[in-house]
Protein backbone atom coordinates (compact mmCIF):
# COMPACT_ATOMS: atom_id res chain seq x y z
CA UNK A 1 -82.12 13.96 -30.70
CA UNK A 2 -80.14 17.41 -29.90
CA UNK A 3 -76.69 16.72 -28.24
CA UNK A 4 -75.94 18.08 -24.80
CA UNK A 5 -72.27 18.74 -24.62
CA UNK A 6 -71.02 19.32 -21.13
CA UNK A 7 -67.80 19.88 -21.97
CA UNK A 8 -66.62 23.87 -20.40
CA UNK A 9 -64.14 25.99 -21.04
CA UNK A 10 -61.99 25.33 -18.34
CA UNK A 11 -58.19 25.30 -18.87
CA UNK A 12 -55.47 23.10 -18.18
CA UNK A 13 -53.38 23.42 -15.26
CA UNK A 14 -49.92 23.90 -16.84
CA UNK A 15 -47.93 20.37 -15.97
CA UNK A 16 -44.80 22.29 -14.36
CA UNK A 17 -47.16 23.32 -11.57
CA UNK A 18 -47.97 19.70 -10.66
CA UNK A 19 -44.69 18.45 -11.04
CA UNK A 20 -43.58 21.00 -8.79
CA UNK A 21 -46.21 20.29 -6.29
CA UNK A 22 -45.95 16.52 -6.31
CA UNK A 23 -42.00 16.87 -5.91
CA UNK A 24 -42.34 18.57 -2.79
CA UNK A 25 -45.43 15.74 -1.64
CA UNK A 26 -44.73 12.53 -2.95
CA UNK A 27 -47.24 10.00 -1.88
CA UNK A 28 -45.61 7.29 0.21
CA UNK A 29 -45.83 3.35 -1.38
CA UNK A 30 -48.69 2.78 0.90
CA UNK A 31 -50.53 5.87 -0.01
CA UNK A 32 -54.22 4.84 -1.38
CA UNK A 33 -53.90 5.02 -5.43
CA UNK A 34 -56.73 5.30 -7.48
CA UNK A 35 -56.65 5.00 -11.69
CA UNK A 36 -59.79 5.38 -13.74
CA UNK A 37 -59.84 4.14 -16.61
CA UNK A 38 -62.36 5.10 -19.64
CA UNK A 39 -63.11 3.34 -22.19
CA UNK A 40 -65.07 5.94 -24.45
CA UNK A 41 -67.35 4.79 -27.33
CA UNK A 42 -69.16 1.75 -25.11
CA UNK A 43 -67.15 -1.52 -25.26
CA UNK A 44 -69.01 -4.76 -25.94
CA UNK A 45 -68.58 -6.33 -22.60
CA UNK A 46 -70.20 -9.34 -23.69
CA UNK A 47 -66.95 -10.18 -25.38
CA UNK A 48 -65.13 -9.38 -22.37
CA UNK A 49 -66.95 -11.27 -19.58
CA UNK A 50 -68.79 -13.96 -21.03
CA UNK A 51 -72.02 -15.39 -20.40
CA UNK A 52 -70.60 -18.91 -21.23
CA UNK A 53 -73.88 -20.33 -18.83
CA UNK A 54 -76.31 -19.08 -21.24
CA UNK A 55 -77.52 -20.61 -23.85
CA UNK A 56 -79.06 -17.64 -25.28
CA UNK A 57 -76.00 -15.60 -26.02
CA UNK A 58 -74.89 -18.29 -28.49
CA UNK A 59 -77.63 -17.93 -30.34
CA UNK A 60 -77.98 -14.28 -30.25
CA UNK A 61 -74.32 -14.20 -31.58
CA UNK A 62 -74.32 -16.44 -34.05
CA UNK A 63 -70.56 -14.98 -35.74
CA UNK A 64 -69.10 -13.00 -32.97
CA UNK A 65 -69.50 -15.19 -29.79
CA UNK A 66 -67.14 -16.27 -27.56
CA UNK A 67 -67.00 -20.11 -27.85
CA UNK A 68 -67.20 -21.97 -24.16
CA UNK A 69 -64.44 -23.13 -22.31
CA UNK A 70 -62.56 -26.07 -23.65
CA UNK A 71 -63.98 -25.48 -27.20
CA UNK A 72 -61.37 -23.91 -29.51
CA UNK A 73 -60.55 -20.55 -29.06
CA UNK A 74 -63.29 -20.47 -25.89
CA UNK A 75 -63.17 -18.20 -23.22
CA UNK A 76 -60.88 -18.31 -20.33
CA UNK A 77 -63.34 -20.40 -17.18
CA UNK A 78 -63.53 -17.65 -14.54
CA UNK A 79 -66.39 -19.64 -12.62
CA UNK A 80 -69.12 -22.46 -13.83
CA UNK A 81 -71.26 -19.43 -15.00
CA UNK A 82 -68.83 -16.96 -16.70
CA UNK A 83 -65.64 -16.51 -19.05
CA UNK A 84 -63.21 -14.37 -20.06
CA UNK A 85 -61.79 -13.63 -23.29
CA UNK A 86 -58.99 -15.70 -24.61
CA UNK A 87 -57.20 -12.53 -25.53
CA UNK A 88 -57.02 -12.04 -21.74
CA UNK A 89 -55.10 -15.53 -20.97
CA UNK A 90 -51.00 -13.57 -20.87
CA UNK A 91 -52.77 -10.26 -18.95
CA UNK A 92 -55.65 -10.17 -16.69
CA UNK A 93 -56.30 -13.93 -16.18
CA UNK A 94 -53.02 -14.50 -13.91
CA UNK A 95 -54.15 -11.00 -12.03
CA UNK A 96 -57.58 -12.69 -11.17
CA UNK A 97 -56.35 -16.06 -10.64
CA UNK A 98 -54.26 -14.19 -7.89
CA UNK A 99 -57.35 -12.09 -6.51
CA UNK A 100 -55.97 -8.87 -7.72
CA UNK A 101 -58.45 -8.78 -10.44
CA UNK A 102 -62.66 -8.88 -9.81
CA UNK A 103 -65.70 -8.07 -12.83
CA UNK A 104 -69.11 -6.05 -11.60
CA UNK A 105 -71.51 -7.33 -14.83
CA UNK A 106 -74.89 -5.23 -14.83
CA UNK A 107 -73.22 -1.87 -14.07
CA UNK A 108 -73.33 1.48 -15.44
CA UNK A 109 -76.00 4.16 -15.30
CA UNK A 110 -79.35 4.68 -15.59
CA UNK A 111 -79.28 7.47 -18.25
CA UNK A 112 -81.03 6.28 -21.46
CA UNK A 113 -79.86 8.60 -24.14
CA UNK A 114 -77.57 5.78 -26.04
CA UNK A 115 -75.94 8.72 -27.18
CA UNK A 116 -71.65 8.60 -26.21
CA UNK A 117 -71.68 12.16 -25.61
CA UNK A 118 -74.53 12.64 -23.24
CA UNK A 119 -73.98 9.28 -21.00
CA UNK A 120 -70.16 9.98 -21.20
CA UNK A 121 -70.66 13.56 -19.81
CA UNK A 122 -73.70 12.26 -16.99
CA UNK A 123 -71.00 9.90 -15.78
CA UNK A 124 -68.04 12.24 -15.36
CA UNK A 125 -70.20 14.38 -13.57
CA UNK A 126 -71.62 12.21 -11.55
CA UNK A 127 -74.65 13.86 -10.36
CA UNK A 128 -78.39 13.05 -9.86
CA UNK A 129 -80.25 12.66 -13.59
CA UNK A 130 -83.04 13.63 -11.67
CA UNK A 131 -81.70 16.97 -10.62
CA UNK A 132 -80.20 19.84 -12.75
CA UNK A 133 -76.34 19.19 -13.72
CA UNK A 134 -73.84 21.49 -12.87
CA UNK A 135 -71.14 21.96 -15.12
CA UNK A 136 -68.74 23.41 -12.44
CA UNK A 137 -67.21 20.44 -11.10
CA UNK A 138 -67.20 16.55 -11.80
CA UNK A 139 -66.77 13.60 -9.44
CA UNK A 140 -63.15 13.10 -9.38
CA UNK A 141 -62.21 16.89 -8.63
CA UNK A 142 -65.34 16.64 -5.73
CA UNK A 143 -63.36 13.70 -4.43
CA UNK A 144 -59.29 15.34 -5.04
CA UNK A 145 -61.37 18.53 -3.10
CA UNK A 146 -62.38 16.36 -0.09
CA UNK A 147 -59.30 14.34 0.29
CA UNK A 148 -57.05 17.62 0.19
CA UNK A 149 -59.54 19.56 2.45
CA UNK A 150 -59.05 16.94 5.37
CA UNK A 151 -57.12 17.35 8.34
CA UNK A 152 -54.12 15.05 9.41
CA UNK A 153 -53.98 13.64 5.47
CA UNK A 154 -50.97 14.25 3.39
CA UNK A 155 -52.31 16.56 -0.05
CA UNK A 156 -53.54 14.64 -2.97
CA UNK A 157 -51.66 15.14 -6.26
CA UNK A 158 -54.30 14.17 -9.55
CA UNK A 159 -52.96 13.69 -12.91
CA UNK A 160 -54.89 13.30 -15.95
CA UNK A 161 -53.10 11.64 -18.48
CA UNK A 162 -55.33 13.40 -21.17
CA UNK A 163 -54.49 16.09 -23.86
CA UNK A 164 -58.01 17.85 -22.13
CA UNK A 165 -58.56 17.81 -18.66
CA UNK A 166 -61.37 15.69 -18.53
CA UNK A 167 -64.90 16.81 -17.45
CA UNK A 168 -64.77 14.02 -13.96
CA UNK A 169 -61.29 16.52 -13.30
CA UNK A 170 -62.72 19.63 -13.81
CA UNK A 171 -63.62 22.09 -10.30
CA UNK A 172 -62.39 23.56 -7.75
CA UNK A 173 -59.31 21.32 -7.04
CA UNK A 174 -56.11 22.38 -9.04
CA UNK A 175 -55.16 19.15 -11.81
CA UNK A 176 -52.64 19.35 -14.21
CA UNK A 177 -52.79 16.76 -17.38
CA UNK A 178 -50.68 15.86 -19.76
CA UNK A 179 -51.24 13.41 -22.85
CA UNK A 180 -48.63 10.78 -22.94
CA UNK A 181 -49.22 9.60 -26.55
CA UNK A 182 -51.59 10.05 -29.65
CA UNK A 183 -51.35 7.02 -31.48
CA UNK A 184 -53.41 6.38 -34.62
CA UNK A 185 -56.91 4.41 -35.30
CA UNK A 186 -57.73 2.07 -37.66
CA UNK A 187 -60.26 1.91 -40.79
CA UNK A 188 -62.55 -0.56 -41.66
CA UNK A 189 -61.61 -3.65 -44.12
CA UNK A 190 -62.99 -3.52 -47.40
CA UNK A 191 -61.06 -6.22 -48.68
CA UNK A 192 -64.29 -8.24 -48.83
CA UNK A 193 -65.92 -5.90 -50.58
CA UNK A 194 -63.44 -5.46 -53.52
CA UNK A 195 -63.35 -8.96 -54.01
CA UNK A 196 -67.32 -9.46 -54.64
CA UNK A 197 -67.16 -6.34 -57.22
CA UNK A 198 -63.89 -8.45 -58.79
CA UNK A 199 -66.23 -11.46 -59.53
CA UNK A 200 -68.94 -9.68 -61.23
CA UNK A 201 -66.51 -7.36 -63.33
CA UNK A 202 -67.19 -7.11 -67.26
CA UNK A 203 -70.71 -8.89 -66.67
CA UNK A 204 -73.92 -6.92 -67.21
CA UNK A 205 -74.47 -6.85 -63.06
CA UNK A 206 -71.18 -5.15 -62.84
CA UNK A 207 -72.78 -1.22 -62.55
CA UNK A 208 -75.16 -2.51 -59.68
CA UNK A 209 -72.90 -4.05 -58.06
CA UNK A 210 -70.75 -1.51 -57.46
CA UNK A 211 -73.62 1.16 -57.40
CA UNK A 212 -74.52 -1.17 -54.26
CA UNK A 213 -71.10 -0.94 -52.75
CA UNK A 214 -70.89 2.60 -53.25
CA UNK A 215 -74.07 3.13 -50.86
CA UNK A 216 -72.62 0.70 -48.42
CA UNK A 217 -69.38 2.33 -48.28
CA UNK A 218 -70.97 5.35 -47.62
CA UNK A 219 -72.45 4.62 -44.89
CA UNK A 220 -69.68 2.59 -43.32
CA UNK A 221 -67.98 5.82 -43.79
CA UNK A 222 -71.16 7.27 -41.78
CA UNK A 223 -70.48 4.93 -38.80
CA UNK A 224 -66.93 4.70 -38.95
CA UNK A 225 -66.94 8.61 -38.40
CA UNK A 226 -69.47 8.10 -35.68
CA UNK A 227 -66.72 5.44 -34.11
CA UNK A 228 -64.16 7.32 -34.31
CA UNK A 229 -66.32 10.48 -32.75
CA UNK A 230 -67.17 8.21 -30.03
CA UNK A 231 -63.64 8.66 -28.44
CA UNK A 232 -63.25 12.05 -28.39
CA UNK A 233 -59.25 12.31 -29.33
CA UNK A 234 -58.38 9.36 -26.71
CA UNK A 235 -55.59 7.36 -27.02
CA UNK A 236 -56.04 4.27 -28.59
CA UNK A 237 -56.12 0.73 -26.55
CA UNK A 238 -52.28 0.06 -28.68
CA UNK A 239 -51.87 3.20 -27.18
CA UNK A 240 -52.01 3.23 -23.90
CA UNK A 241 -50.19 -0.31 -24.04
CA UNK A 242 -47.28 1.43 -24.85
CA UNK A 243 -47.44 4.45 -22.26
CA UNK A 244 -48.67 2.14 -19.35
CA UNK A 245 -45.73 1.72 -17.85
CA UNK A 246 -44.68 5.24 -17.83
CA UNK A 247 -47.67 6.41 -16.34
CA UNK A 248 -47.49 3.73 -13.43
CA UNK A 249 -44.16 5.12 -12.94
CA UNK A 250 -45.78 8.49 -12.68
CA UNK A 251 -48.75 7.66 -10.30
CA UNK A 252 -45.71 5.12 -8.13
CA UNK A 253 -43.41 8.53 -7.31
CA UNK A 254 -45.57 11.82 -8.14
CA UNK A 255 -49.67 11.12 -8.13
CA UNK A 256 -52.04 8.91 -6.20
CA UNK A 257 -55.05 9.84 -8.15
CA UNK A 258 -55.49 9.62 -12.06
CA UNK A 259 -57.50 9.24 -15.20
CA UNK A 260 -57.11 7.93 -18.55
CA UNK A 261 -59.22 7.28 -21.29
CA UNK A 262 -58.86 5.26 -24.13
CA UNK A 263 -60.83 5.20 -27.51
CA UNK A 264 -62.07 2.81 -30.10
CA UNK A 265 -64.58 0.77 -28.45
CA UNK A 266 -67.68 1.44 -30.65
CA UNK A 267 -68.32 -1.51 -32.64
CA UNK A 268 -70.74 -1.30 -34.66
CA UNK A 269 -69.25 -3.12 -38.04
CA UNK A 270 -67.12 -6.28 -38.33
CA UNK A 271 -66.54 -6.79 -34.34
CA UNK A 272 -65.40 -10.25 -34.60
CA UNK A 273 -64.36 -12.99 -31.63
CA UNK A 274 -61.83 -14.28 -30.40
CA UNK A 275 -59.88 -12.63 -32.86
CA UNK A 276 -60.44 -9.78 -34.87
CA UNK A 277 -60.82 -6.13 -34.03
CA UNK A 278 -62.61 -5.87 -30.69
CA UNK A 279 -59.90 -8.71 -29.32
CA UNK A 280 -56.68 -6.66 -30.77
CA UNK A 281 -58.08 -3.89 -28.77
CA UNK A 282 -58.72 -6.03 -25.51
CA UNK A 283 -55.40 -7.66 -26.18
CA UNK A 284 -53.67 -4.16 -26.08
CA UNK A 285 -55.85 -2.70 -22.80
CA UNK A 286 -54.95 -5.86 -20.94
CA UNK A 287 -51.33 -5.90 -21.59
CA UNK A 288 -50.95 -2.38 -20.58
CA UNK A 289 -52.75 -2.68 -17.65
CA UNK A 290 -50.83 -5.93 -16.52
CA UNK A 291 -47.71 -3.39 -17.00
CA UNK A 292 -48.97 -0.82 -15.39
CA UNK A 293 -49.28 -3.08 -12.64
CA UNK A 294 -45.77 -4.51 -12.88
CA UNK A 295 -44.65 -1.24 -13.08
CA UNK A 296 -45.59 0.41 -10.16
CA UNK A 297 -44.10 -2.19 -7.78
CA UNK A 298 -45.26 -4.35 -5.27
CA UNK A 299 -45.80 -1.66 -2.38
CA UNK A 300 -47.64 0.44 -4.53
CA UNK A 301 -49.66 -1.86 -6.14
CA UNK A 302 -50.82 -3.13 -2.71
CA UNK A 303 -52.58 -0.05 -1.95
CA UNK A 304 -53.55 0.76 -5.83
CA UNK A 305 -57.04 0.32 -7.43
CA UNK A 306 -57.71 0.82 -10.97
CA UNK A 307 -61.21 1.04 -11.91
CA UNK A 308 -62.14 -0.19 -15.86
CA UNK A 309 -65.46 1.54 -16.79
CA UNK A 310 -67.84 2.83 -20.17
CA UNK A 311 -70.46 5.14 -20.81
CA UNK A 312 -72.56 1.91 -21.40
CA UNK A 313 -73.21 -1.61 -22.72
CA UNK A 314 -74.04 -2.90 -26.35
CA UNK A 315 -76.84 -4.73 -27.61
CA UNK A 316 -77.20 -8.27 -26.91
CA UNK A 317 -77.82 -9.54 -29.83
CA UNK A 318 -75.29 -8.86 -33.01
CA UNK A 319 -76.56 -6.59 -35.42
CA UNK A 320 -76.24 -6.81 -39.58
CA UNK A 321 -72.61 -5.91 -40.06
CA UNK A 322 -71.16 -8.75 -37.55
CA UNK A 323 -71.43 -5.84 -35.05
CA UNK A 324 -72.95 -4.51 -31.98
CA UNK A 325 -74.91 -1.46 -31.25
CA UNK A 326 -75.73 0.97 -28.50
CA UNK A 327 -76.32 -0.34 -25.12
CA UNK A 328 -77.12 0.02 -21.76
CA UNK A 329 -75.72 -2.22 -18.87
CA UNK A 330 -72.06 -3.19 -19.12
CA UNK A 331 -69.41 -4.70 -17.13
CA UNK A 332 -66.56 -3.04 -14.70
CA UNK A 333 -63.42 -4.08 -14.02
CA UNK A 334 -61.74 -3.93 -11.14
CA UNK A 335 -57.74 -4.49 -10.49
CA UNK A 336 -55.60 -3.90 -7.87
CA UNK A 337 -53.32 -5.49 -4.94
CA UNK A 338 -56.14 -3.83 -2.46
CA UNK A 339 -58.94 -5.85 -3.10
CA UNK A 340 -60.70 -8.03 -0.75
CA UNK A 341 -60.68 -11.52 -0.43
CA UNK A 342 -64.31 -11.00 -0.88
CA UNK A 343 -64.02 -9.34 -4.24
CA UNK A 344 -60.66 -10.99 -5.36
CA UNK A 345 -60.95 -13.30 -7.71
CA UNK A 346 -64.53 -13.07 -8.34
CA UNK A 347 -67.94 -11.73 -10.52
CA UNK A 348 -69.46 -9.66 -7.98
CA UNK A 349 -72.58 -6.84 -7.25
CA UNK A 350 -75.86 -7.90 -8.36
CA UNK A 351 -76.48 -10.11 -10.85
CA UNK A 352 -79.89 -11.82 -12.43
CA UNK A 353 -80.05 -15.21 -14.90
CA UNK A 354 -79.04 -13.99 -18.80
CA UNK A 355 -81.83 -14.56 -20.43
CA UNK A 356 -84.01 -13.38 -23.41
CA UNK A 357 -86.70 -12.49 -20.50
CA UNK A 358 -84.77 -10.96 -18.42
CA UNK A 359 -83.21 -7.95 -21.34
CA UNK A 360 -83.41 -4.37 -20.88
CA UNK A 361 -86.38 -3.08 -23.62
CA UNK A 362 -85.93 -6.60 -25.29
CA UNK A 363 -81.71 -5.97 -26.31
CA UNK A 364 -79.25 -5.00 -23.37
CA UNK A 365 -78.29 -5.41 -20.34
CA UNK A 366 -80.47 -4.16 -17.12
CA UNK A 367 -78.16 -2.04 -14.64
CA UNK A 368 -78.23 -3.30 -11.30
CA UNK A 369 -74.98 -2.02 -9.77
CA UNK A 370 -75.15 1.68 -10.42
CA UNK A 371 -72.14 3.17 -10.98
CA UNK A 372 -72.65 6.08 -8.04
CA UNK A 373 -73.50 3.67 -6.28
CA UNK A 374 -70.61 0.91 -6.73
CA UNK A 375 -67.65 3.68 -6.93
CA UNK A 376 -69.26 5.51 -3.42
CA UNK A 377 -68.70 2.57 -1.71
CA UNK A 378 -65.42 1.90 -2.99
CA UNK A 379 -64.60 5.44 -2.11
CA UNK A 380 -65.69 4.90 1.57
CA UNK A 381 -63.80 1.91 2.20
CA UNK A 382 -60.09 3.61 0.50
CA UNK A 383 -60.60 6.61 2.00
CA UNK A 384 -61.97 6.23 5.19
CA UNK A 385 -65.15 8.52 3.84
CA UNK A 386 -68.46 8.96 6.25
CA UNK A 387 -71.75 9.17 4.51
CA UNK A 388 -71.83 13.02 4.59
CA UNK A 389 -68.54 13.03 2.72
CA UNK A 390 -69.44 10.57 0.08
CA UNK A 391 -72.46 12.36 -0.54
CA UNK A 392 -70.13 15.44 -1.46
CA UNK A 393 -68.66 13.57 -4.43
CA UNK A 394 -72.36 11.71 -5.17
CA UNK A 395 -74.84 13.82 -4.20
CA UNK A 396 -78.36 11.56 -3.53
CA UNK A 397 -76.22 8.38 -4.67
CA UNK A 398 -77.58 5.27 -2.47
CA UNK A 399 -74.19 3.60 -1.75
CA UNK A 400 -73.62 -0.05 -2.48
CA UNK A 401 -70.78 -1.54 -0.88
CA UNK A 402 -69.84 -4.49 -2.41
CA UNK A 403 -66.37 -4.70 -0.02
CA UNK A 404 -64.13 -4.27 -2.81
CA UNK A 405 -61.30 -3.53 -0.83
């Protein structure tokens, strides 16, 4: 399949400009903050909020699930039908134990490419599928454009804590962005490998042997490239653990609107559990976002909402390599000291039984909670926005309004 990049030309704001600007209008500690943050390259959200009801995901993931509560190293009990990961317990637990924390399973969108690049790039644009895409402007510049535009509302200041200004920033509305780190990504372990070739050394299966791990390493190569692809440039989940809390210190005194994005997430080899490489990775997002949200202080984080999303899900069922593939429904997060008592604390939006029968094309996921759909309604309720208006960041979007805040 051909790739549709989205991606324009558009350049940077230069960073001086929006420092200047959001010196001279500092939102006030109550001001309405919102953070999005992407994870790019689809993480397996399976691992994150788990299933611990269904019997089916245990056997679907018969290396890489996440044993239930109470066994060893099981997930964290949320409710009597779902977990969390145990790499969670220091981070986001204690946020949704005190109902600043709440998990939408069965979202995303209902683009079917599996391909990172074309779902990423449908989602920051946030427009119809069913109607031709503009490139000219994506749904968090629509939304800076509204908010500045109204009358009696002190001027937005956006920040994208990117090295690009990303394609959800790009319109109209003037945003500056600035990366805050570029920290490195990992390889995959061949340890195993090496050792296998060790035992059959100086015998006559030595050649095919390592003629066989040749091939393989090739195309681990293959995906690992793809992987790494996947993130285009974001910063790495250790990454933004380390720049959290200078970024909530950023979006407590200068900017009330923001994005980040953070790489790494595309799992297709040696995934693992509760520990390995997919629960380093959580372990690092969750620390910096309980940071971020120590960080910006009480006031602040009153009136804050940070939004956890991906361009999709990944398969069900573990693959081959101890890995997952290409999805399609996933699971949002949503933290903040704004949410409702009816979203607080809870696994909200639509949800169905997890079952074999009830799979999207026999392997993912359905979508249920749309993510147009979920993010206009939490729009409306920050913002004060009427229909009209959240129409002008989600054009033909039917709003679900799951009273998140």
């Amino acid at each position: 399949m051909q790739r549709r990049h989205f991606l324009s030309a558009a350049a940077s704001v230069p960073l001086a400009f929006s420092l200047a600007r959001a010196r001279a209008a500092a939102p006030r500690s109550d001001t309405p903050r919102f953070l999005l943050v992407f994870l790019r390259g689809a993480y397996d959200s399976n691992s994150l909020l788990v299933p611990t009801h269904s019997d089916f995901y245990y056997a679907a993931r018969p290396t890489i699930a996440i044993a239930r509560p109470g066994e060893a190293n099981g997930a964290l009990p949320l409710d009597a039908r779902w977990g969390l990961h145990p790499a969670m317990e220091g981070s986001i637990l204690p946020l949704f134990q005190s109902r600043q924390a709440c998990f939408v399973p069965f979202a995303g969108t209902d683009d079917l490419s599996r391909s990172h690049f074309e779902t990423q790039d449908s989602i920051e644009l946030g427009q119809p599928l069913d109607a031709h895409q503009s490139l000219r402007t994506g749904f968090m510049n629509r939304l800076a454009q509204l908010l500045q535009g109204r009358s009696g509302t002190a001027p937005m200041t956006p920040m994208a804590f990117t090295a690009q200004l990303p394609l959800c920033m790009r319109g109209p509305a003037r945003i500056a962005n600035t990366a805050l780190a570029d920290i490195g990504k990992g390889s995959v372990d061949a340890n195993r490998s090496r050792t296998i070739a060790a035992m059959y050394a100086g015998t006559p299966l030595a050649p095919a042997v390592n003629e066989g791990f040749a091939v393989r390493d090739a195309v681990l190569r293959g995906m690992q490239e793809e992987m790494d692809k996947a993130g285009r440039d974001a910063i790495s989940a250790r990454g933004f653990s380390l720049v959290a809390q200078r970024m909530a210190t950023l979006m407590r005194d200068q900017f009330d609107l923001g994005f980040i994005d953070v790489g790494g997430w595309d799992t297709h080899v040696n995934q693992g559990g509760a520990s390995g490489n997919l629960a380093n990775r959580l372990d690092d997002l969750g620390r910096g976002l309980a940071a971020f949200a120590q960080e910006i202080g009480p006031e602040p984080w009153r009136h804050t909402v940070v939004a956890v999303i991906s361009e999709f899900g990944r398969t069900f069922r573990e693959n081959g390599n101890k890995g997952t593939d290409h999805g399609h429904g996933t699971a949002y997060w949503l933290l903040g000291g704004s949410l409702s008592a009816q979203a607080g604390g809870r696994i909200v939006g639509e949800q169905m039984e997890v079952s074999e029968a009830n799979l999207f094309q026999n392997r993912d996921y359905p979508v249920l909670n749309e993510y147009r759909s979920v993010l206009g309604g939490l729009f409306a309720r920050m913002y004060g926005l009427t229909p009209a208006q959240v129409q002008q960041v989600f054009p033909q979007a039917v709003v679900k309004d799951l009273r998140l805040v």
